[in-house]
Protein backbone atom coordinates (compact mmCIF):
# COMPACT_ATOMS: atom_id res chain seq x y z
CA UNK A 1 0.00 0.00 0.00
CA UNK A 2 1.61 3.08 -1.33
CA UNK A 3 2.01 6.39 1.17
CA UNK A 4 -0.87 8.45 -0.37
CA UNK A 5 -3.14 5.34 0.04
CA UNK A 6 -2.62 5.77 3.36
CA UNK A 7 -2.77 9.48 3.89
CA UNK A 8 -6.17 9.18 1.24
CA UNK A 9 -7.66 6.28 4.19
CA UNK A 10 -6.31 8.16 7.28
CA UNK A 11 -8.22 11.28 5.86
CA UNK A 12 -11.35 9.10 5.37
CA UNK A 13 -11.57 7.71 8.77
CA UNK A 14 -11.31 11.26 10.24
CA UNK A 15 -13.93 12.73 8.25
CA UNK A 16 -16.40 9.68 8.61
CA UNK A 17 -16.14 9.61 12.44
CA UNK A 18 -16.13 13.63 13.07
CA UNK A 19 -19.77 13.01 11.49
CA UNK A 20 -21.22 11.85 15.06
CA UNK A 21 -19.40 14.82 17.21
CA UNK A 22 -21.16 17.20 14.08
CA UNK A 23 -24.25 15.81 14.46
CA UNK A 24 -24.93 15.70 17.85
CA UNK A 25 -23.89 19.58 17.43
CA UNK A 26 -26.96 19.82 14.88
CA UNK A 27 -29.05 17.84 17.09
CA UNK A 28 -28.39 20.73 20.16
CA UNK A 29 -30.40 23.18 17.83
CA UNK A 30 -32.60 21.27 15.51
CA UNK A 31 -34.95 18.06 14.83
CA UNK A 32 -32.94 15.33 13.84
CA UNK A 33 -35.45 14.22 10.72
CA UNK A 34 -35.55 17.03 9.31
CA UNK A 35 -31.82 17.78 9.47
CA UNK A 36 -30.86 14.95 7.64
CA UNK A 37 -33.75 15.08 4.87
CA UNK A 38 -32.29 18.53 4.10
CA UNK A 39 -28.67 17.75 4.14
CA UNK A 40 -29.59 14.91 2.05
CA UNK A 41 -31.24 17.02 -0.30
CA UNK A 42 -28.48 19.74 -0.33
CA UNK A 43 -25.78 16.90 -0.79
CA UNK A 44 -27.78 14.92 -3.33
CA UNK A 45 -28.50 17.97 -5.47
CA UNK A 46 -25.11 19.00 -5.51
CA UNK A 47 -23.62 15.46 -6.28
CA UNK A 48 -26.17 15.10 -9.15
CA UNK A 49 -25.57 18.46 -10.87
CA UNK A 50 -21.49 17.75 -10.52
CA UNK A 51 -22.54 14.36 -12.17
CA UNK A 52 -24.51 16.03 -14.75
CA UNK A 53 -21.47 18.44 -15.55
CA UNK A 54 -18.66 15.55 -15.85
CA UNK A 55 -21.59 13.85 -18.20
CA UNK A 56 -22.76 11.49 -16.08
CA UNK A 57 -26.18 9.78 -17.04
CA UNK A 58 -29.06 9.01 -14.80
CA UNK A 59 -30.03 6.57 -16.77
CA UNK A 60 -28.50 3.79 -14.66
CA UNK A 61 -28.46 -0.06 -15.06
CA UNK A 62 -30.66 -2.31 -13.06
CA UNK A 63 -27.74 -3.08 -10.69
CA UNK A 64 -26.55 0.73 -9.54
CA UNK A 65 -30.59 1.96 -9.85
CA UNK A 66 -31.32 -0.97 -7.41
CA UNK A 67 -28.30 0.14 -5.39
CA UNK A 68 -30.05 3.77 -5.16
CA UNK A 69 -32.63 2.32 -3.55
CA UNK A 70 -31.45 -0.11 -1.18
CA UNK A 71 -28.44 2.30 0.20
CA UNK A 72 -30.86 5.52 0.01
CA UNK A 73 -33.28 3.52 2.31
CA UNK A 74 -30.91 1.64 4.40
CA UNK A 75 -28.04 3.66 4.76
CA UNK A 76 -29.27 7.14 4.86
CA UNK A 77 -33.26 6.69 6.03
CA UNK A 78 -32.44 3.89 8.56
CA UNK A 79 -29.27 3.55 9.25
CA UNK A 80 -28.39 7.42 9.86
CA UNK A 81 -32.08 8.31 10.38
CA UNK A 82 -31.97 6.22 13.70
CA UNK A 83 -28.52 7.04 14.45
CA UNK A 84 -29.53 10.72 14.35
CA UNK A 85 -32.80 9.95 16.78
CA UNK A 86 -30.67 8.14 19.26
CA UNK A 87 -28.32 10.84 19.46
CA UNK A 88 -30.59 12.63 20.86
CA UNK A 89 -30.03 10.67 23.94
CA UNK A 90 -26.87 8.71 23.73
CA UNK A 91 -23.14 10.11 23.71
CA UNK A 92 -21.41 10.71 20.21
CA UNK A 93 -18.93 8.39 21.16
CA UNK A 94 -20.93 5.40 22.07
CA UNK A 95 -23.01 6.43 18.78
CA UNK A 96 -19.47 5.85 16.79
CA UNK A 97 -18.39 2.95 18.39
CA UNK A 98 -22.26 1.03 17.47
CA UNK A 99 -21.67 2.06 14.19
CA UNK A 100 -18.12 0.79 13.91
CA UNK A 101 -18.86 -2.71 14.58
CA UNK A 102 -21.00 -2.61 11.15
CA UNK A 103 -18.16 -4.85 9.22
CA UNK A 104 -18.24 -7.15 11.99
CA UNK A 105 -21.77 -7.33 11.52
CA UNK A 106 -21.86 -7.83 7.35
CA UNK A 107 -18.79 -10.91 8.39
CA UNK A 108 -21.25 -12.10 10.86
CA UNK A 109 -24.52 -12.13 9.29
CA UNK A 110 -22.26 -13.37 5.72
CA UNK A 111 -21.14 -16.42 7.80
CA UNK A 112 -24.41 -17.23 9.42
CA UNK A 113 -26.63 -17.00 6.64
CA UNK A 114 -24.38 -17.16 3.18
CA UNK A 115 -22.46 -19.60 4.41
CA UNK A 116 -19.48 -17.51 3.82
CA UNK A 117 -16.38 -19.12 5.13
CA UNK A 118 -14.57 -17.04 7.86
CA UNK A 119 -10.87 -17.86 8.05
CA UNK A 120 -9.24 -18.69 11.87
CA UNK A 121 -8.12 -15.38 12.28
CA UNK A 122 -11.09 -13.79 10.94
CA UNK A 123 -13.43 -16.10 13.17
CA UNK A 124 -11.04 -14.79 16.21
CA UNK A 125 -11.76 -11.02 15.23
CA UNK A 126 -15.55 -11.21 15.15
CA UNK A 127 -15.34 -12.82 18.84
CA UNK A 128 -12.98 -9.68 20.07
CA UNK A 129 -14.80 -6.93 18.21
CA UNK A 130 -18.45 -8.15 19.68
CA UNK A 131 -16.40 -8.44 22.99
CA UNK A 132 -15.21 -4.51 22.39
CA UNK A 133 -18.25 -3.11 21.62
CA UNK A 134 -20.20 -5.24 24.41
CA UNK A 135 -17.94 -3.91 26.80
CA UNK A 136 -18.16 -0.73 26.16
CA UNK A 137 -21.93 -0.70 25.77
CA UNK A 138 -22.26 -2.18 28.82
CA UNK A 139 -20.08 -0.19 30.92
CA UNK A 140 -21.90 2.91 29.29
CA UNK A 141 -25.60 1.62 29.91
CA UNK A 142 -24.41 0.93 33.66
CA UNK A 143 -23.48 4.91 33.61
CA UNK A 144 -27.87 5.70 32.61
CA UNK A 145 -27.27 5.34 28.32
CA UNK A 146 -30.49 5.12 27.47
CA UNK A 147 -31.13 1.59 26.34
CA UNK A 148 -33.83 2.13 23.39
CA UNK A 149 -31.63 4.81 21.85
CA UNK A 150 -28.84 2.22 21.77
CA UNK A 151 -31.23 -0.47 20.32
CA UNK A 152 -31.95 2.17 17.41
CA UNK A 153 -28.57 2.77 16.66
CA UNK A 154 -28.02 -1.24 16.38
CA UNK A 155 -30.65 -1.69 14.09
CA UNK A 156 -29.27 1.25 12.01
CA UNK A 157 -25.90 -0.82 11.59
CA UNK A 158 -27.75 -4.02 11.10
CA UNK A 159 -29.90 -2.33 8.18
CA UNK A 160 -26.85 -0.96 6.90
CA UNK A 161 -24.68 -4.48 6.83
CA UNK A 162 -27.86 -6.30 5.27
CA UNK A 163 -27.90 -3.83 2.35
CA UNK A 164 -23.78 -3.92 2.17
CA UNK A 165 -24.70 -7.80 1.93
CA UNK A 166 -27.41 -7.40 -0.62
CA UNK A 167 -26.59 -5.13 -3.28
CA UNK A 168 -23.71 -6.64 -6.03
CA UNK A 169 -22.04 -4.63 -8.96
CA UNK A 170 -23.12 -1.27 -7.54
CA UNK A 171 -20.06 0.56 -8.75
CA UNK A 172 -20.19 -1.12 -12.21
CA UNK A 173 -21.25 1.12 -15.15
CA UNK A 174 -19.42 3.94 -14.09
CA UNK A 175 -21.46 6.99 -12.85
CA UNK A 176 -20.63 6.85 -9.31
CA UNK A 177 -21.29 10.33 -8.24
CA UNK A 178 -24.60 10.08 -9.61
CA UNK A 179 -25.40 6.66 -7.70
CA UNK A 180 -23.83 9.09 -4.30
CA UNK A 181 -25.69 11.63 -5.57
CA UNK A 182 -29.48 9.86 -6.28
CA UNK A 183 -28.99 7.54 -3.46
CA UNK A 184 -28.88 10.72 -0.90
CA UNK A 185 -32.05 12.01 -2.75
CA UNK A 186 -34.07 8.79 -2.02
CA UNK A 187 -33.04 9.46 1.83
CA UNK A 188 -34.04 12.49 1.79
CA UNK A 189 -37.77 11.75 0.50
CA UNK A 190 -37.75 8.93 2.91
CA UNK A 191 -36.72 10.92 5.67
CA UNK A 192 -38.84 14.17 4.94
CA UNK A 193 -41.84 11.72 4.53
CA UNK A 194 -41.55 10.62 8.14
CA UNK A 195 -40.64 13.76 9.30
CA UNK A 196 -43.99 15.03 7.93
CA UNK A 197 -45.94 13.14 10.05
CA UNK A 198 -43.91 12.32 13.23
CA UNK A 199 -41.72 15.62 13.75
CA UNK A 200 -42.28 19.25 14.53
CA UNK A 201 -39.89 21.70 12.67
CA UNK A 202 -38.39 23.55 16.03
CA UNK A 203 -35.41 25.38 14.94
CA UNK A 204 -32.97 27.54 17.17
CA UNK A 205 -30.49 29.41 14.82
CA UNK A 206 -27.26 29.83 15.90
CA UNK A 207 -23.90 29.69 14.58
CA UNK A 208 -22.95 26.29 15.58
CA UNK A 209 -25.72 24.91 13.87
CA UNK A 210 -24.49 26.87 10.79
CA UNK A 211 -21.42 25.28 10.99
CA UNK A 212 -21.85 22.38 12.01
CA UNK A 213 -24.74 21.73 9.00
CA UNK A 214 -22.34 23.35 6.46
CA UNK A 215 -19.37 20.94 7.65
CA UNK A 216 -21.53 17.67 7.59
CA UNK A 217 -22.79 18.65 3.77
CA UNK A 218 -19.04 18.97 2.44
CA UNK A 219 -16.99 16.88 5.05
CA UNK A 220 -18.85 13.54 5.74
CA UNK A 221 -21.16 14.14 3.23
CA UNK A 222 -19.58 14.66 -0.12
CA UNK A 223 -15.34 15.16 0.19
CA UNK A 224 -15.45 11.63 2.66
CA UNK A 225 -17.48 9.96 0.13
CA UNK A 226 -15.39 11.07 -3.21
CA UNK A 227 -12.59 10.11 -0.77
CA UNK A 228 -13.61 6.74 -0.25
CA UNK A 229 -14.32 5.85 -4.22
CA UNK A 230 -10.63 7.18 -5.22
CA UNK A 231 -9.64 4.73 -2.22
CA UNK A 232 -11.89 1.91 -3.49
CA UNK A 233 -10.40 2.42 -7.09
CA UNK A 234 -6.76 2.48 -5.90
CA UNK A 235 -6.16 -0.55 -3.48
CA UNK A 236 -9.72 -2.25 -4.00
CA UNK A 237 -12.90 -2.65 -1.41
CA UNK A 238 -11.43 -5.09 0.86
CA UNK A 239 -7.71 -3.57 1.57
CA UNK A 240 -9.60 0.24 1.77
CA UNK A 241 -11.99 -1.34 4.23
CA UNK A 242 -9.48 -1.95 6.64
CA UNK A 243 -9.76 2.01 7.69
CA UNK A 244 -12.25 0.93 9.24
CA UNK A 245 -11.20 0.03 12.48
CA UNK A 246 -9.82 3.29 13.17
CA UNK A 247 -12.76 4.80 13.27
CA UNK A 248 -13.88 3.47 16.89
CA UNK A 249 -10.68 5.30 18.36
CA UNK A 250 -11.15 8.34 15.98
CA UNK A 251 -14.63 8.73 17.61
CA UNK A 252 -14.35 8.73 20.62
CA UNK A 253 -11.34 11.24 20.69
CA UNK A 254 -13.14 13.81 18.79
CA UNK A 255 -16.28 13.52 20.59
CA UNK A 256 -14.30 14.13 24.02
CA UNK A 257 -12.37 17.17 21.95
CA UNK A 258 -15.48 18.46 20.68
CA UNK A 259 -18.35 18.14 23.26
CA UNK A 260 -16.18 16.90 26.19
CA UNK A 261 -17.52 13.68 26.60
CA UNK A 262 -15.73 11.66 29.38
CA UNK A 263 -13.91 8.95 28.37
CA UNK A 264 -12.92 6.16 30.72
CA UNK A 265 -10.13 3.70 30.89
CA UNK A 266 -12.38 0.54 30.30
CA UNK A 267 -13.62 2.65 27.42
CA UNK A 268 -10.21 2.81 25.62
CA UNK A 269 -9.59 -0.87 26.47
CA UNK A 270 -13.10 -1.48 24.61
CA UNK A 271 -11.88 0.63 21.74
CA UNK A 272 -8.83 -1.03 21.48
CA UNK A 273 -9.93 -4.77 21.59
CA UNK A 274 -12.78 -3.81 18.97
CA UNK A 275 -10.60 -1.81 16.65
CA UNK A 276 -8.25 -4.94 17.15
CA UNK A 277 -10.89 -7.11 16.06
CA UNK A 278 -12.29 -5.41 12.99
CA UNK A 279 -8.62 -5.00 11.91
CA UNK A 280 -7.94 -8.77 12.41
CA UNK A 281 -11.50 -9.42 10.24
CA UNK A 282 -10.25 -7.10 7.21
CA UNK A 283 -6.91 -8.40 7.73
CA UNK A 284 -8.55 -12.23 7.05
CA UNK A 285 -10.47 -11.08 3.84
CA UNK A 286 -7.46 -9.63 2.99
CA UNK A 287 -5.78 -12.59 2.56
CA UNK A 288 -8.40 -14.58 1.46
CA UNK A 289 -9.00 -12.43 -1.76
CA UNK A 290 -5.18 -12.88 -2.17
């Protein structure tokens, strides 16, 4: 792996797990439906009419237009929609840690029900990174996390690993801005329908909020994702995947930077075994696609 691989994934993992600190900024000042349905729609719009510009079509094939709607419903109306919610009531940093074990979940749920074979050390890292995260879930929901809030954010990463699982050739055919850029759009119909008929629109401007909405458009929303296709189309999925387990430690640091969240010893030694593990998992696809 060449050095601007790595400086290309070490920028990635930074942007992707500043997203929780951001939104729980949002969520101080704003309805967390109705935040993402916009940013959606701001980020979608803008990914499309860049698409349009470089010539891209959105005309897709069957494979990328099913991708649209399987990632624009799982990933951005589920998986951040309840992420967002819970937020409301959980820590950032317990929010980025849930979300973190989401390859560990797509190895899992591939094992159990594809009957995907999971190599020794692979099989090793799903046992530590459950073990991780558990521990640090349950050391938090001894502290008073609210337990339903946590439950949402675990079904968000579930629905997000079953639509990793389900959708095949999504990046063939070319046009990948336009499949970033449609898929946000289906989120954010998804998300504004639900938001119509569950959630008030209370707003308190201030600057933070401003900020902190303009950083999660351009940061997590757009320059992480262009990011993470150059990565994809340099080393391939499986090797840029591996970034992954950097995120756990990235999140928790910048939440306690950013909103001073406490942080705890048994906390870092959670973060630590889970990283561990998701690195070992990636590490054992790795090889097996070798």
């Amino acid at each position: 792996m060449d050095i601007k691989a790595i400086a290309l994934g070490l920028a990635f993992a930074v942007m992707w797990s500043s997203a929780f600190a951001s939104a729980r900024i949002i969520l101080m000042d704003a309805p967390p439906l109705w935040s993402l349905a916009l940013r959606f729609a701001i980020s979608g719009g803008l990914a499309v009419g860049i698409a349009r510009a470089m010539g891209q079509s959105w005309r897709l094939p069957r494979a990328q237009g099913r991708a649209v709607v399987i990632f624009g419903l799982c990933q951005n109306a589920l998986y951040l929609g309840l992420f967002f919610v819970a937020m409301q009531k959980i820590e950032a940093s317990l929010a980025s840690i849930i979300a973190s074990a989401m390859p560990l979940i797509v190895a899992g749920l591939g094992w159990a029900f594809r009957g995907e074979r999971v190599a020794p050390l692979g099989l090793a890292g799903l046992v530590a990174g459950f073990v991780g995260v558990a521990l640090i879930m349950g050391s938090r929901l001894q502290g008073g996390a609210d337990l339903v809030s946590v439950g949402l954010c675990v079904i968000g990463a579930t629905a997000l690993a079953v639509a990793t699982l389900s959708v095949r050739g999504a990046s063939a055919g070319g046009n990948l801005l336009m499949v970033v850029g449609l898929q946000m759009l289906v989120g954010s119909a998804a998300l504004a329908l639900v938001a119509l008929m569950i959630e008030p629109i209370e707003v308190t401007p201030t600057l933070r909020l401003a900020l902190a909405f303009a950083y999660q458009i351009l940061v997590p929303g757009l320059a992480a994702t262009l990011i993470w296709f150059h990565l994809i189309g340099r080393i391939g999925a499986v090797k840029a995947s591996a970034f992954h387990f950097l995120n756990p430690f990235f999140g928790v640091v910048i939440a306690a930077l950013l909103l001073g969240e406490a942080v705890t010893g048994l906390d870092m030694i959670g973060v630590a075994i889970a990283a561990g593990g998701i690195l070992a998992v990636q590490v054992a696809r790795i090889r097996a696609g070798a």
